[in-house]
PDB file of N, CA and C in Angstrom:
ATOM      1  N   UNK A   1       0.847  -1.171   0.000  1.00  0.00           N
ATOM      2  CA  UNK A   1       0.000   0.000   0.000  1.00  0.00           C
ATOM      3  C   UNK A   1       0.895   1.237   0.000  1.00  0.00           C
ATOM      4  N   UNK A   2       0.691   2.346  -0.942  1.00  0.00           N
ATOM      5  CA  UNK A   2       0.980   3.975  -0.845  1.00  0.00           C
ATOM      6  C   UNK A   2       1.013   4.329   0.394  1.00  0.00           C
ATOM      7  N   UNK A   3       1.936   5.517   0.542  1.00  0.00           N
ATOM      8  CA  UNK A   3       2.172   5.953   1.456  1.00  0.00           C
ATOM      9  C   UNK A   3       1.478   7.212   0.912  1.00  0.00           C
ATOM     10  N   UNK A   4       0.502   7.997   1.358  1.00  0.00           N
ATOM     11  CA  UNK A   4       0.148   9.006   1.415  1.00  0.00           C
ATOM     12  C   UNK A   4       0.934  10.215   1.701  1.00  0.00           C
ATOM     13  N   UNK A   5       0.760  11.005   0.380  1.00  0.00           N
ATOM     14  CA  UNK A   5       1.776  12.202   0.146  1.00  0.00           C
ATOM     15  C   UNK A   5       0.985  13.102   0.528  1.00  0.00           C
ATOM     16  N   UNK A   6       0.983  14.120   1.611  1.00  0.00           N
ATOM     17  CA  UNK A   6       0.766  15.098   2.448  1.00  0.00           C
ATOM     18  C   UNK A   6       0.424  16.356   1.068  1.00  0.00           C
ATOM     19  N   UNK A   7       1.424  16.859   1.171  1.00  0.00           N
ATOM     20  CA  UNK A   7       1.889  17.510  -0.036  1.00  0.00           C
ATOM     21  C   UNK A   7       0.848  17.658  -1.464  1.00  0.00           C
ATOM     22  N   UNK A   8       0.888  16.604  -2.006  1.00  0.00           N
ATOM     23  CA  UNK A   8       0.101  15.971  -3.006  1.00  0.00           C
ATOM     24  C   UNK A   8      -1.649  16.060  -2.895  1.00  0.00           C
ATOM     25  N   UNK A   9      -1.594  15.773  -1.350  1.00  0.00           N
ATOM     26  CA  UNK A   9      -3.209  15.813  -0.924  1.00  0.00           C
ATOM     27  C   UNK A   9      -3.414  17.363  -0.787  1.00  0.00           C
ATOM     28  N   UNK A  10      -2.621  18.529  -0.125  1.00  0.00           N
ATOM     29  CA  UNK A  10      -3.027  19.213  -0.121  1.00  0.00           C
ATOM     30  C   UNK A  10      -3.188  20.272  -1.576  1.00  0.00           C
ATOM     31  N   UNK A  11      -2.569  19.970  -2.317  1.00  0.00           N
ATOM     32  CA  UNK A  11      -2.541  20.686  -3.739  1.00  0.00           C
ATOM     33  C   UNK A  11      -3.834  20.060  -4.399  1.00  0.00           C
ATOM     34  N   UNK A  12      -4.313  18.865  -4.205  1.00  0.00           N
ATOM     35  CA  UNK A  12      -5.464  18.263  -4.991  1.00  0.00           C
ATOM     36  C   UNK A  12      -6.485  19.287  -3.925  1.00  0.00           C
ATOM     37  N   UNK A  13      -6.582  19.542  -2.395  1.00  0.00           N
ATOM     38  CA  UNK A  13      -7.763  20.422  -2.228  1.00  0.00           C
ATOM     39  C   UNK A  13      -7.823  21.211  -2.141  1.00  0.00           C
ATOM     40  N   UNK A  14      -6.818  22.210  -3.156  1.00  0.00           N
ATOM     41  CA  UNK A  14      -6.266  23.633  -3.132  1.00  0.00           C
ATOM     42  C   UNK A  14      -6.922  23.851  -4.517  1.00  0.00           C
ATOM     43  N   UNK A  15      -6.304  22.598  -5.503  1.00  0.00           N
ATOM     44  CA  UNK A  15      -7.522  22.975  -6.616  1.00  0.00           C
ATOM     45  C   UNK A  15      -8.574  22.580  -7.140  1.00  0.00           C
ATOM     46  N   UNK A  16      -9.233  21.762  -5.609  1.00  0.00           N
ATOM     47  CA  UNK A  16     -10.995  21.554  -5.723  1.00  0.00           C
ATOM     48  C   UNK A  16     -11.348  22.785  -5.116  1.00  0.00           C
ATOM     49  N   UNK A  17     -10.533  23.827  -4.201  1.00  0.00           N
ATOM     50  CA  UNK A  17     -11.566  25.017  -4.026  1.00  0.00           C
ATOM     51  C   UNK A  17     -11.333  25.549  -5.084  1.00  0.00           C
ATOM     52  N   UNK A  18     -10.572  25.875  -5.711  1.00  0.00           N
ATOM     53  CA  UNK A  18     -10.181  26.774  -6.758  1.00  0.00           C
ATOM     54  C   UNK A  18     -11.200  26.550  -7.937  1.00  0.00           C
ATOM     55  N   UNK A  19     -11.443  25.332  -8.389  1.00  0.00           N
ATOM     56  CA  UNK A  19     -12.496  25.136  -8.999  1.00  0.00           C
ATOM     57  C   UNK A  19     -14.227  25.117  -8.380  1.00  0.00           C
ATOM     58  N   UNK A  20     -14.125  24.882  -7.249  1.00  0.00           N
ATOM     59  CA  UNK A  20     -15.757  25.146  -6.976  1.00  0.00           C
ATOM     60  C   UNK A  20     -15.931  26.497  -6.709  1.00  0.00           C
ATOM     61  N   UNK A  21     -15.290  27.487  -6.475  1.00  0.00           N
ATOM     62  CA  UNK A  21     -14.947  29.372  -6.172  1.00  0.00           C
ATOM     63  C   UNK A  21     -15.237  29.334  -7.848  1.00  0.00           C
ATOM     64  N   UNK A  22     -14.343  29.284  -8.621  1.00  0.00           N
ATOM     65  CA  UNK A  22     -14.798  29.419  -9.986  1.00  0.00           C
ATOM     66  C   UNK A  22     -16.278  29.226 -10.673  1.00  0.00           C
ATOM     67  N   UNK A  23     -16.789  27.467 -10.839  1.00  0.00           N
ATOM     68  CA  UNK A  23     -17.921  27.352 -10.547  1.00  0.00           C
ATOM     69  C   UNK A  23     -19.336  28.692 -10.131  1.00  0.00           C
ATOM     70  N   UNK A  24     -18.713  28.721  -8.677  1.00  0.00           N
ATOM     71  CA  UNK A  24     -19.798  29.748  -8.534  1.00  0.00           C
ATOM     72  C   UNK A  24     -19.367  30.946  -8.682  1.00  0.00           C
ATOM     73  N   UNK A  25     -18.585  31.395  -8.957  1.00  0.00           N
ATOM     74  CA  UNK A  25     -18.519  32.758  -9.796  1.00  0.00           C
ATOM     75  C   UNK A  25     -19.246  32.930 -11.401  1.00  0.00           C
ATOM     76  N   UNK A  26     -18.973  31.685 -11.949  1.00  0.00           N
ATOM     77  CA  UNK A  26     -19.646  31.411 -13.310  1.00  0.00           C
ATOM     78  C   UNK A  26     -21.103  31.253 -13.345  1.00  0.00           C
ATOM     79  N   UNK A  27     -21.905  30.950 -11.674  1.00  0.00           N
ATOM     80  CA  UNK A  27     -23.194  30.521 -11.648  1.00  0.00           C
ATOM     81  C   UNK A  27     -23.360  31.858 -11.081  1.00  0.00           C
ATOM     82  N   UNK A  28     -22.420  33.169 -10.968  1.00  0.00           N
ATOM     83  CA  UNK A  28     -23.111  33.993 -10.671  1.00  0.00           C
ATOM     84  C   UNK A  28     -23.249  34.468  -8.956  1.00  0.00           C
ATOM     85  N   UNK A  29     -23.101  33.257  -8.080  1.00  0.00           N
ATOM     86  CA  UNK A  29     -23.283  33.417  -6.983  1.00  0.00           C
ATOM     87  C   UNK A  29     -21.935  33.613  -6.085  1.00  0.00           C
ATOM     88  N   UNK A  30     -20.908  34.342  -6.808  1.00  0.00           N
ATOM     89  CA  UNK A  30     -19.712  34.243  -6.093  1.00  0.00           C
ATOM     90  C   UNK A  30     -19.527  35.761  -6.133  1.00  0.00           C
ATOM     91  N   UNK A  31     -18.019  36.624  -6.904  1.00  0.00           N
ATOM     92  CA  UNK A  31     -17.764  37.289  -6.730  1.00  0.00           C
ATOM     93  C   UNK A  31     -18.439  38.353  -7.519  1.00  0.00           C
ATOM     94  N   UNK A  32     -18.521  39.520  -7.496  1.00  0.00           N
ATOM     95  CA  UNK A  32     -19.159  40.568  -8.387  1.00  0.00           C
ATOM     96  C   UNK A  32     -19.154  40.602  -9.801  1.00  0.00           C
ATOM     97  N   UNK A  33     -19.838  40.974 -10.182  1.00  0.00           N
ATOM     98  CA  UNK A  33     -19.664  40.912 -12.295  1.00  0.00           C
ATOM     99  C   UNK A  33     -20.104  39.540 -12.484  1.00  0.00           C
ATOM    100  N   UNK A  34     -20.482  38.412 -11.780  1.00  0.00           N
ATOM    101  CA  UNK A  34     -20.809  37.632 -12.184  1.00  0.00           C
ATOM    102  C   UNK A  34     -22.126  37.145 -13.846  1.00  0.00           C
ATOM    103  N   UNK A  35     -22.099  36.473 -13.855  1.00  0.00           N
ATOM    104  CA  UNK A  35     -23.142  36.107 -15.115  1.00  0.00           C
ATOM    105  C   UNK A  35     -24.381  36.296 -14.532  1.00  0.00           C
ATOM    106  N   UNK A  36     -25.176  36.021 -12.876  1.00  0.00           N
ATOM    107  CA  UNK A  36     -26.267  36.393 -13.000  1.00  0.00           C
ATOM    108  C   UNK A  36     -26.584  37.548 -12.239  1.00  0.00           C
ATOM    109  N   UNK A  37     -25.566  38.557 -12.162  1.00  0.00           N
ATOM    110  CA  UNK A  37     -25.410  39.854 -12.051  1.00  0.00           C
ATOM    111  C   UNK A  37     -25.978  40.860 -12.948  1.00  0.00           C
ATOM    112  N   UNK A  38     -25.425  40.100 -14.168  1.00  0.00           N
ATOM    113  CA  UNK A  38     -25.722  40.811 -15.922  1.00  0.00           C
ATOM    114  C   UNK A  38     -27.045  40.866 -15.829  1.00  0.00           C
ATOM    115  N   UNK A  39     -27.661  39.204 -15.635  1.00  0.00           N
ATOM    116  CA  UNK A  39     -28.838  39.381 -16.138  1.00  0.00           C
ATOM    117  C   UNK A  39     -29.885  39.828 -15.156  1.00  0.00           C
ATOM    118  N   UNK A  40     -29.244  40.321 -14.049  1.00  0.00           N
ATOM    119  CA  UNK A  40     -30.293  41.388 -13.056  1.00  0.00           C
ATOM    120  C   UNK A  40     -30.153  42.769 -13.532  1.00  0.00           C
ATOM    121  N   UNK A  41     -29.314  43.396 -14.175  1.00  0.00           N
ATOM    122  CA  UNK A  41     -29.112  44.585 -14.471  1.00  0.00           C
ATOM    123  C   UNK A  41     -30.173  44.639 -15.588  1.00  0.00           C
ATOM    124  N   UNK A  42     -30.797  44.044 -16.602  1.00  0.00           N
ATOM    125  CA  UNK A  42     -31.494  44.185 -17.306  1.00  0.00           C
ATOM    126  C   UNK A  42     -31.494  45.434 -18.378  1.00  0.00           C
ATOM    127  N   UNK A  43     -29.901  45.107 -19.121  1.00  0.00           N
ATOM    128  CA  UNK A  43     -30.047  45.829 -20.324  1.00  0.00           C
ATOM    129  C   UNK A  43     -31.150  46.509 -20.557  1.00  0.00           C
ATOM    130  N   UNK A  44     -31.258  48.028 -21.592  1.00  0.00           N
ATOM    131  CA  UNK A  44     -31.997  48.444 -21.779  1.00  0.00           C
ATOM    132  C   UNK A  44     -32.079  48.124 -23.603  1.00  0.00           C
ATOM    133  N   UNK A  45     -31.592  47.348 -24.193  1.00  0.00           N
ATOM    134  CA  UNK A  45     -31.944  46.453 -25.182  1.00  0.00           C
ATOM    135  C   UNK A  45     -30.036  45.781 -25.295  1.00  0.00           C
ATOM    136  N   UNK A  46     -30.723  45.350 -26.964  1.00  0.00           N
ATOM    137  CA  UNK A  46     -29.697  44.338 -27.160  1.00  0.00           C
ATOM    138  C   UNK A  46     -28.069  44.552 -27.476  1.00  0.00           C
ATOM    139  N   UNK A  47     -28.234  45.878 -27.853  1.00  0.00           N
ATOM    140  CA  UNK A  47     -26.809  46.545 -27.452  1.00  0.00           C
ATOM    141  C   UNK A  47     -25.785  46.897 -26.389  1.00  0.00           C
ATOM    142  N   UNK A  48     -26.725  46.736 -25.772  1.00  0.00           N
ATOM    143  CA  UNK A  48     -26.356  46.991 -24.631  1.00  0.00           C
ATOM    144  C   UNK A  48     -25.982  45.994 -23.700  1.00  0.00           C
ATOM    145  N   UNK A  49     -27.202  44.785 -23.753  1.00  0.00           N
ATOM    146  CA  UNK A  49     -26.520  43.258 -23.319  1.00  0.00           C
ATOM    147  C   UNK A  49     -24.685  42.968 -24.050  1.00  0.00           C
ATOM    148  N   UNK A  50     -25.067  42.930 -25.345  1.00  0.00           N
ATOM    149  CA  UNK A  50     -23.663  42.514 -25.988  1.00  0.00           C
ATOM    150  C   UNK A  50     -22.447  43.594 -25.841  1.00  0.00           C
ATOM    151  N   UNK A  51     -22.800  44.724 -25.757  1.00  0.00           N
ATOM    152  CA  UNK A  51     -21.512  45.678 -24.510  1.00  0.00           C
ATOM    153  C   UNK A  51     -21.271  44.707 -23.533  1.00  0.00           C
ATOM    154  N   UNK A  52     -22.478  44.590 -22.351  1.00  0.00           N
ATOM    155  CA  UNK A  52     -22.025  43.827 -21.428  1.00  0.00           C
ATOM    156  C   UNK A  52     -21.436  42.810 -21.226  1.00  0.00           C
ATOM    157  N   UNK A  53     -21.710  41.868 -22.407  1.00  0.00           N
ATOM    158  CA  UNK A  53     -21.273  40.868 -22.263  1.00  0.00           C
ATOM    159  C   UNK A  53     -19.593  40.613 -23.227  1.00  0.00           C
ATOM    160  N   UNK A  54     -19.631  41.639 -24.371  1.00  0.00           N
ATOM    161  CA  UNK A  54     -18.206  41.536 -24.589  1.00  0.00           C
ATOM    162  C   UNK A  54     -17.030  43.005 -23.119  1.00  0.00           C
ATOM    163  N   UNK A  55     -17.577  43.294 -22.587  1.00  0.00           N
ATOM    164  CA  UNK A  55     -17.068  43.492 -21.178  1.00  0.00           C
ATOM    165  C   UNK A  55     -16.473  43.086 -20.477  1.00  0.00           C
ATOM    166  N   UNK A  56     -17.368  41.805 -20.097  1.00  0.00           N
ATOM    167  CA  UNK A  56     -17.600  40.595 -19.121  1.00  0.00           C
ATOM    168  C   UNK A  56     -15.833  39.530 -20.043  1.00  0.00           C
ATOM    169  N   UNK A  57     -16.035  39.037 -21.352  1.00  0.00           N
ATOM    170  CA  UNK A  57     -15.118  38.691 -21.877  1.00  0.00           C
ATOM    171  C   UNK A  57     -13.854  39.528 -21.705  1.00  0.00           C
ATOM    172  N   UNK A  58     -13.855  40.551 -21.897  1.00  0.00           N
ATOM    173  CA  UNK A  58     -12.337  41.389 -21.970  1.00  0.00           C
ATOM    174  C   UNK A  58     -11.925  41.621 -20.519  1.00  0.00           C
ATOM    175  N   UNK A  59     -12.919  41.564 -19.372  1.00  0.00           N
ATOM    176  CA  UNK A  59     -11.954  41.032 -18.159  1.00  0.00           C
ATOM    177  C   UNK A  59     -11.565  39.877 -17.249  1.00  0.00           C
ATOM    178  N   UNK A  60     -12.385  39.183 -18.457  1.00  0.00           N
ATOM    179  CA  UNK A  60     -11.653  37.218 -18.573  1.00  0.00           C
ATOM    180  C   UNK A  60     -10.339  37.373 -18.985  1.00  0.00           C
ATOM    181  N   UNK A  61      -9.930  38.238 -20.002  1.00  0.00           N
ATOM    182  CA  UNK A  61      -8.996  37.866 -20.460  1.00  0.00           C
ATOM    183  C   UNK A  61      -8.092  38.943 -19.771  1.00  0.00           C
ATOM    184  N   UNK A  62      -8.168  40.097 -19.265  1.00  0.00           N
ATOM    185  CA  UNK A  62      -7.302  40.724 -18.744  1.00  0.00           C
ATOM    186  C   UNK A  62      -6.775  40.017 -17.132  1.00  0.00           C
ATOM    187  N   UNK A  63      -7.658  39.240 -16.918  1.00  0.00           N
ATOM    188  CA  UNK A  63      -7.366  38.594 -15.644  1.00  0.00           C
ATOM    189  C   UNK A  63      -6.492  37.650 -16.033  1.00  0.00           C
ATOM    190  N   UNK A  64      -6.827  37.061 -16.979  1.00  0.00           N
ATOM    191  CA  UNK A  64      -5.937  35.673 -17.634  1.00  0.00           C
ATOM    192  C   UNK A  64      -4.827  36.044 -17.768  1.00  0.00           C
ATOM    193  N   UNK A  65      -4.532  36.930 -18.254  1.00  0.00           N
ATOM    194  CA  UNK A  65      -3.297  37.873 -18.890  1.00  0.00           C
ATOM    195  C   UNK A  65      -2.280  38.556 -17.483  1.00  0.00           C
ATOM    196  N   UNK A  66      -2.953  38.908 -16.585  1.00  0.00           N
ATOM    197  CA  UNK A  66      -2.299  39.402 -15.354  1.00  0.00           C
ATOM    198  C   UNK A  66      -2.032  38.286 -14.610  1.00  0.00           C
ATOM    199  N   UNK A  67      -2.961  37.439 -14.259  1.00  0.00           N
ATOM    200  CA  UNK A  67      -2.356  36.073 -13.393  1.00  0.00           C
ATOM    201  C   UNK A  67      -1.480  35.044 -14.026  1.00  0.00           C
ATOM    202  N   UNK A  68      -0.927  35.094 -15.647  1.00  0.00           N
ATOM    203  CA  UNK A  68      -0.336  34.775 -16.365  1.00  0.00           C
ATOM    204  C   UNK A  68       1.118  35.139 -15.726  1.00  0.00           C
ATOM    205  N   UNK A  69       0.949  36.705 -16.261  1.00  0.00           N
ATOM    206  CA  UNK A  69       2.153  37.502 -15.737  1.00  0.00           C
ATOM    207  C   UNK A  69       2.891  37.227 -14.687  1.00  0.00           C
ATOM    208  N   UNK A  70       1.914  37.311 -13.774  1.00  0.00           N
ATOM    209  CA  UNK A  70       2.230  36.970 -12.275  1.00  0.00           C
ATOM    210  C   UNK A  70       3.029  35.589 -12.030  1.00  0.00           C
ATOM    211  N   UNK A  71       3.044  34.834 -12.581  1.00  0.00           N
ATOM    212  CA  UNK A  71       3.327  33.152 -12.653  1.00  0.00           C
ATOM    213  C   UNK A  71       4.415  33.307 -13.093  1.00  0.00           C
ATOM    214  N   UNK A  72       4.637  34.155 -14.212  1.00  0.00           N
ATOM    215  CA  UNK A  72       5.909  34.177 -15.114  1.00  0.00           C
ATOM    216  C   UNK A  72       6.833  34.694 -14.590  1.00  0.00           C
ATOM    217  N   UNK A  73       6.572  35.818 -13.450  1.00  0.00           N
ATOM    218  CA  UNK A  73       7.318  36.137 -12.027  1.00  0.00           C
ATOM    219  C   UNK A  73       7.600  35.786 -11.187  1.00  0.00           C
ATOM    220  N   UNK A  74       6.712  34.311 -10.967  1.00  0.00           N
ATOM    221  CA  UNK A  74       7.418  34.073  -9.767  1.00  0.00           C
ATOM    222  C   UNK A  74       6.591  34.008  -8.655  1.00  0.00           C
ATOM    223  N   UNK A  75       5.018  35.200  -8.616  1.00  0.00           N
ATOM    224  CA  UNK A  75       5.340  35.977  -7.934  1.00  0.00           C
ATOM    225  C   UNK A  75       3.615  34.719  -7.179  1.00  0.00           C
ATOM    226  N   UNK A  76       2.929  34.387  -8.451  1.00  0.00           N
ATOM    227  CA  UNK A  76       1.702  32.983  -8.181  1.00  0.00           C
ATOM    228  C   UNK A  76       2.489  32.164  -8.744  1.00  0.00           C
ATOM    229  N   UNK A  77       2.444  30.727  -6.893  1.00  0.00           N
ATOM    230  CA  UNK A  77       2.921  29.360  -7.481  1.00  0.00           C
ATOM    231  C   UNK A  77       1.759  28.876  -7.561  1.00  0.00           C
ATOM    232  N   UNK A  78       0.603  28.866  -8.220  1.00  0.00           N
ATOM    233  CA  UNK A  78      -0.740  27.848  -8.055  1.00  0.00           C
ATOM    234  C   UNK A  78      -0.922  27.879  -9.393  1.00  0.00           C
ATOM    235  N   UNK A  79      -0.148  26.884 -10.427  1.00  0.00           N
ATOM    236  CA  UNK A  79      -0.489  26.758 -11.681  1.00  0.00           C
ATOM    237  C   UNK A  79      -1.966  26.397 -12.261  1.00  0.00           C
ATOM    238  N   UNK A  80      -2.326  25.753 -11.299  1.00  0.00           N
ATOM    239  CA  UNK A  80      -4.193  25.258 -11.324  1.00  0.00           C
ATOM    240  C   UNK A  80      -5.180  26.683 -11.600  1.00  0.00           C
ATOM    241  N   UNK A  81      -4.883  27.175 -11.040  1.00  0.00           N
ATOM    242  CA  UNK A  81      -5.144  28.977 -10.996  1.00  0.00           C
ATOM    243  C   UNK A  81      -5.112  29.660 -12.170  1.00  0.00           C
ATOM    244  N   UNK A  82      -3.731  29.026 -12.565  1.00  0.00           N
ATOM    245  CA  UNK A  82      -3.155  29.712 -13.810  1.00  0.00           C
ATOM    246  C   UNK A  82      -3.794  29.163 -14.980  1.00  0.00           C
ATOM    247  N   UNK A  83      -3.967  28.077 -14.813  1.00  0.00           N
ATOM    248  CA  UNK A  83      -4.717  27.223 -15.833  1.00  0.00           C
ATOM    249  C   UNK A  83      -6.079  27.227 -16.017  1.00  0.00           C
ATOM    250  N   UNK A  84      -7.163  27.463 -15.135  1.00  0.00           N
ATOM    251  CA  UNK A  84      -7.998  27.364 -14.905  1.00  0.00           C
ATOM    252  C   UNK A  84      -8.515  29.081 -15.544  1.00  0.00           C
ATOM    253  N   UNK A  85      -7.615  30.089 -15.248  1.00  0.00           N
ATOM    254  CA  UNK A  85      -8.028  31.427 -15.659  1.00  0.00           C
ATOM    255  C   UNK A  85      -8.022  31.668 -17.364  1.00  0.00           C
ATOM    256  N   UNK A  86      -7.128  30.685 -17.471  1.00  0.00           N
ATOM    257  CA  UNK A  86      -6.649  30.661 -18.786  1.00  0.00           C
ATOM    258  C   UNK A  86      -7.755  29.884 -19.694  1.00  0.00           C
ATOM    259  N   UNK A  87      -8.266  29.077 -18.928  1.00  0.00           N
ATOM    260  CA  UNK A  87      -9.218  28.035 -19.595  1.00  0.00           C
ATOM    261  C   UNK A  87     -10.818  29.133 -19.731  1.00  0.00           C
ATOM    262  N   UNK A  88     -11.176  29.954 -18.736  1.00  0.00           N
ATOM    263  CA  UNK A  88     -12.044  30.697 -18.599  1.00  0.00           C
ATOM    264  C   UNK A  88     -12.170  31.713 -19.962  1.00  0.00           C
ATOM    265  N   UNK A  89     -10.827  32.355 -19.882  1.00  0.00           N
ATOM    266  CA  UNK A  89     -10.968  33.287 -20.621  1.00  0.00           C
ATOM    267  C   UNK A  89     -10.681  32.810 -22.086  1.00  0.00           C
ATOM    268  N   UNK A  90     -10.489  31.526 -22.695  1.00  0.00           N
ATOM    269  CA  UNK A  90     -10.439  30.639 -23.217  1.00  0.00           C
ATOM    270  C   UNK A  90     -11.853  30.677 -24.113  1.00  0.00           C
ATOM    271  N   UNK A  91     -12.758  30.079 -23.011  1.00  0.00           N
ATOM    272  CA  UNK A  91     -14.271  29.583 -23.328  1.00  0.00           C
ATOM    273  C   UNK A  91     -14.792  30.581 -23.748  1.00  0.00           C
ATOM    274  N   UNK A  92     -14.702  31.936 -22.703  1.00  0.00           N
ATOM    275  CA  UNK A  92     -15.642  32.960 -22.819  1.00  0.00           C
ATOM    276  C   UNK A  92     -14.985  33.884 -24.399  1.00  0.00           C
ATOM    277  N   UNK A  93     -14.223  33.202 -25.034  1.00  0.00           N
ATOM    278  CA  UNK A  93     -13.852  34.098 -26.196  1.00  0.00           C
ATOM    279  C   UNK A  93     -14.370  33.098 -27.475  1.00  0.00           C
ATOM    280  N   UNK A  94     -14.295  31.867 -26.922  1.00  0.00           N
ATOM    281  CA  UNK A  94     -15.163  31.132 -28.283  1.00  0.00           C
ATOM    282  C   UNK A  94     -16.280  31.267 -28.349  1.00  0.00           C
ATOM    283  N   UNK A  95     -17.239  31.367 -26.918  1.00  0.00           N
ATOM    284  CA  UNK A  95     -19.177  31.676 -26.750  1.00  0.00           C
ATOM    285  C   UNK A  95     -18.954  32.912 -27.607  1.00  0.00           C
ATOM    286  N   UNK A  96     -17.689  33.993 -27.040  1.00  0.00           N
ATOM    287  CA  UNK A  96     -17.829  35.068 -28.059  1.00  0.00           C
ATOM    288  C   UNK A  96     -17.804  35.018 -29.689  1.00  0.00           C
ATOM    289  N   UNK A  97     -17.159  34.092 -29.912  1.00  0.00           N
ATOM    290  CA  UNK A  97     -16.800  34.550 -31.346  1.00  0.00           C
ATOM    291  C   UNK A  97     -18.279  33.102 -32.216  1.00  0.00           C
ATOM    292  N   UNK A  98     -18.811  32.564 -31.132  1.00  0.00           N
ATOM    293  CA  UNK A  98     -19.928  31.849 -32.002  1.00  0.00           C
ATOM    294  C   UNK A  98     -20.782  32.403 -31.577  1.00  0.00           C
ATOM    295  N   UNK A  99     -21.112  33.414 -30.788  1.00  0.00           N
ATOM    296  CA  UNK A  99     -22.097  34.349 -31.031  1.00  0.00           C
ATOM    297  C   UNK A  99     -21.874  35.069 -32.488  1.00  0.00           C
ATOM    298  N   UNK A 100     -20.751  36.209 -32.217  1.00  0.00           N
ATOM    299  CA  UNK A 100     -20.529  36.733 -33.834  1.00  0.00           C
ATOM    300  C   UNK A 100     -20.966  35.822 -35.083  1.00  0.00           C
ATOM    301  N   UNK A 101     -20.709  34.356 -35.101  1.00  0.00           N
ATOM    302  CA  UNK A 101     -20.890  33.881 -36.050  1.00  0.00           C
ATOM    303  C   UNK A 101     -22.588  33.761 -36.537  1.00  0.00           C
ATOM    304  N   UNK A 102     -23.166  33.499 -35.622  1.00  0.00           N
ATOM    305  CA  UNK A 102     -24.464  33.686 -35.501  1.00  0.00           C
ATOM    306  C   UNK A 102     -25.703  34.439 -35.784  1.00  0.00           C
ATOM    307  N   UNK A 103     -24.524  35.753 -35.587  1.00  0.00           N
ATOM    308  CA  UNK A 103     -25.340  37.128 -35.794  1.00  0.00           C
ATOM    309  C   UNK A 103     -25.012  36.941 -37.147  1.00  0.00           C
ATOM    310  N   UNK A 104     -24.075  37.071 -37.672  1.00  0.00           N
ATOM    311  CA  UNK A 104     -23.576  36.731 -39.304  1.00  0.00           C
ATOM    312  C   UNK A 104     -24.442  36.280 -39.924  1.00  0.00           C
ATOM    313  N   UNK A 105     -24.479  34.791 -39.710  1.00  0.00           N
ATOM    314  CA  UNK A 105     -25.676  33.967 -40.377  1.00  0.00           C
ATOM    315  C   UNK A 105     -26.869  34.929 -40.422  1.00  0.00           C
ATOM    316  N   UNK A 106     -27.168  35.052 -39.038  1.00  0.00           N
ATOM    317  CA  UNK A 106     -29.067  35.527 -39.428  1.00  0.00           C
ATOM    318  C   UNK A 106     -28.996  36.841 -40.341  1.00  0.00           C
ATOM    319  N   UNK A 107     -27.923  37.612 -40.285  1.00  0.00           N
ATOM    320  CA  UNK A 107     -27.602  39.030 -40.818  1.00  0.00           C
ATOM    321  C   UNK A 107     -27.964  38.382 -42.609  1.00  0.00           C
ATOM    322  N   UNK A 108     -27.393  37.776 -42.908  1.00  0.00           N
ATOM    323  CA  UNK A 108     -26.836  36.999 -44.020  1.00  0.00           C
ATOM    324  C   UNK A 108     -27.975  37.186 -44.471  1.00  0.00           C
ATOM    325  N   UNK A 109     -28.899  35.656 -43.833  1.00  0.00           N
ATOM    326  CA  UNK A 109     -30.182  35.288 -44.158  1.00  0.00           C
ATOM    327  C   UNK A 109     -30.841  36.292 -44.513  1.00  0.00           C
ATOM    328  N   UNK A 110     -31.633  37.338 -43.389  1.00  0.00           N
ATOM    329  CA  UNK A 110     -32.152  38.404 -43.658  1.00  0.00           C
ATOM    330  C   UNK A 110     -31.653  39.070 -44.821  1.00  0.00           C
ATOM    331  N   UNK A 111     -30.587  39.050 -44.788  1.00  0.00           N
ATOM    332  CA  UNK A 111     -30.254  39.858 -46.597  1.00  0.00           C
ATOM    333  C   UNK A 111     -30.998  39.715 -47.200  1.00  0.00           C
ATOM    334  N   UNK A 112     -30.433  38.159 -47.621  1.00  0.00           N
ATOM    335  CA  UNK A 112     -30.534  37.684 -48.858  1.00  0.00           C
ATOM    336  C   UNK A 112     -32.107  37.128 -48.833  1.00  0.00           C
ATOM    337  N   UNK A 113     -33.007  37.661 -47.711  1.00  0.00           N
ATOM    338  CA  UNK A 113     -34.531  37.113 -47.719  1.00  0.00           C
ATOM    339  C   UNK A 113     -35.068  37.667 -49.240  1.00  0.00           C
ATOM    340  N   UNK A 114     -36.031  37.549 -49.959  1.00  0.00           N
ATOM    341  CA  UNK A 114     -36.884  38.415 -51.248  1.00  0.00           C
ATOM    342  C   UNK A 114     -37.676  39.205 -50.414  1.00  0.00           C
ATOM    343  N   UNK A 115     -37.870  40.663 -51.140  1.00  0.00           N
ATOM    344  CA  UNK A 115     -39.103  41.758 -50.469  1.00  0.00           C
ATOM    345  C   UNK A 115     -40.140  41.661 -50.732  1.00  0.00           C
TER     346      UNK A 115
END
């Protein structure tokens, strides 16, 4: 039988909080700016949602980008962190860019509808 690595155990529940803190930041119920933050503010139409929400993306990625930094210094040893921010701001730029694609299409469609 293993000898149980101290060490090892505590880094595995360093990044199960790290991921359930994430989690509920993504469900909204964690830190501020969350996703169901947005949708209490209740845009005053649809321009204004997609401000918000390419917002919401550009400080995914400025976070990604600073806790990046930070790692590359030295200065955060919690690569899970690092990875995990990275993975965020990751996702939230592909929902972005298949939204764009989306709007495209229907833009398209509508064109090319007959009058």
């Amino acid at each position: 039988m293993n000898a149980i690595d101290s060490n090892r155990l505590l880094a595995m529940r360093t990044a199960i909080i790290e991921q359930n803190s994430a989690l509920q930041r993504a469900a909204g119920a964690g830190a501020p700016g969350g996703i169901g933050e947005a949708l209490d503010a209740k845009p005053n139409g649809f321009g204004d949602a997609m401000k918000s929400a390419l917002a919401q993306v550009n400080d995914l990625q400025s976070q990604s980008s600073a806790i990046s930094e930070a790692y590359e210094r030295g200065e955060v040893t919690d690569i899970a962190a690092v990875m995990l921010s990275r993975q965020q701001a990751s996702i939230g730029f592909e929902a972005t860019m298949q939204v764009r694609n989306k709007l495209l299409s229907a833009y398209k469609d509508i064109m090319s509808m007959p009058v």
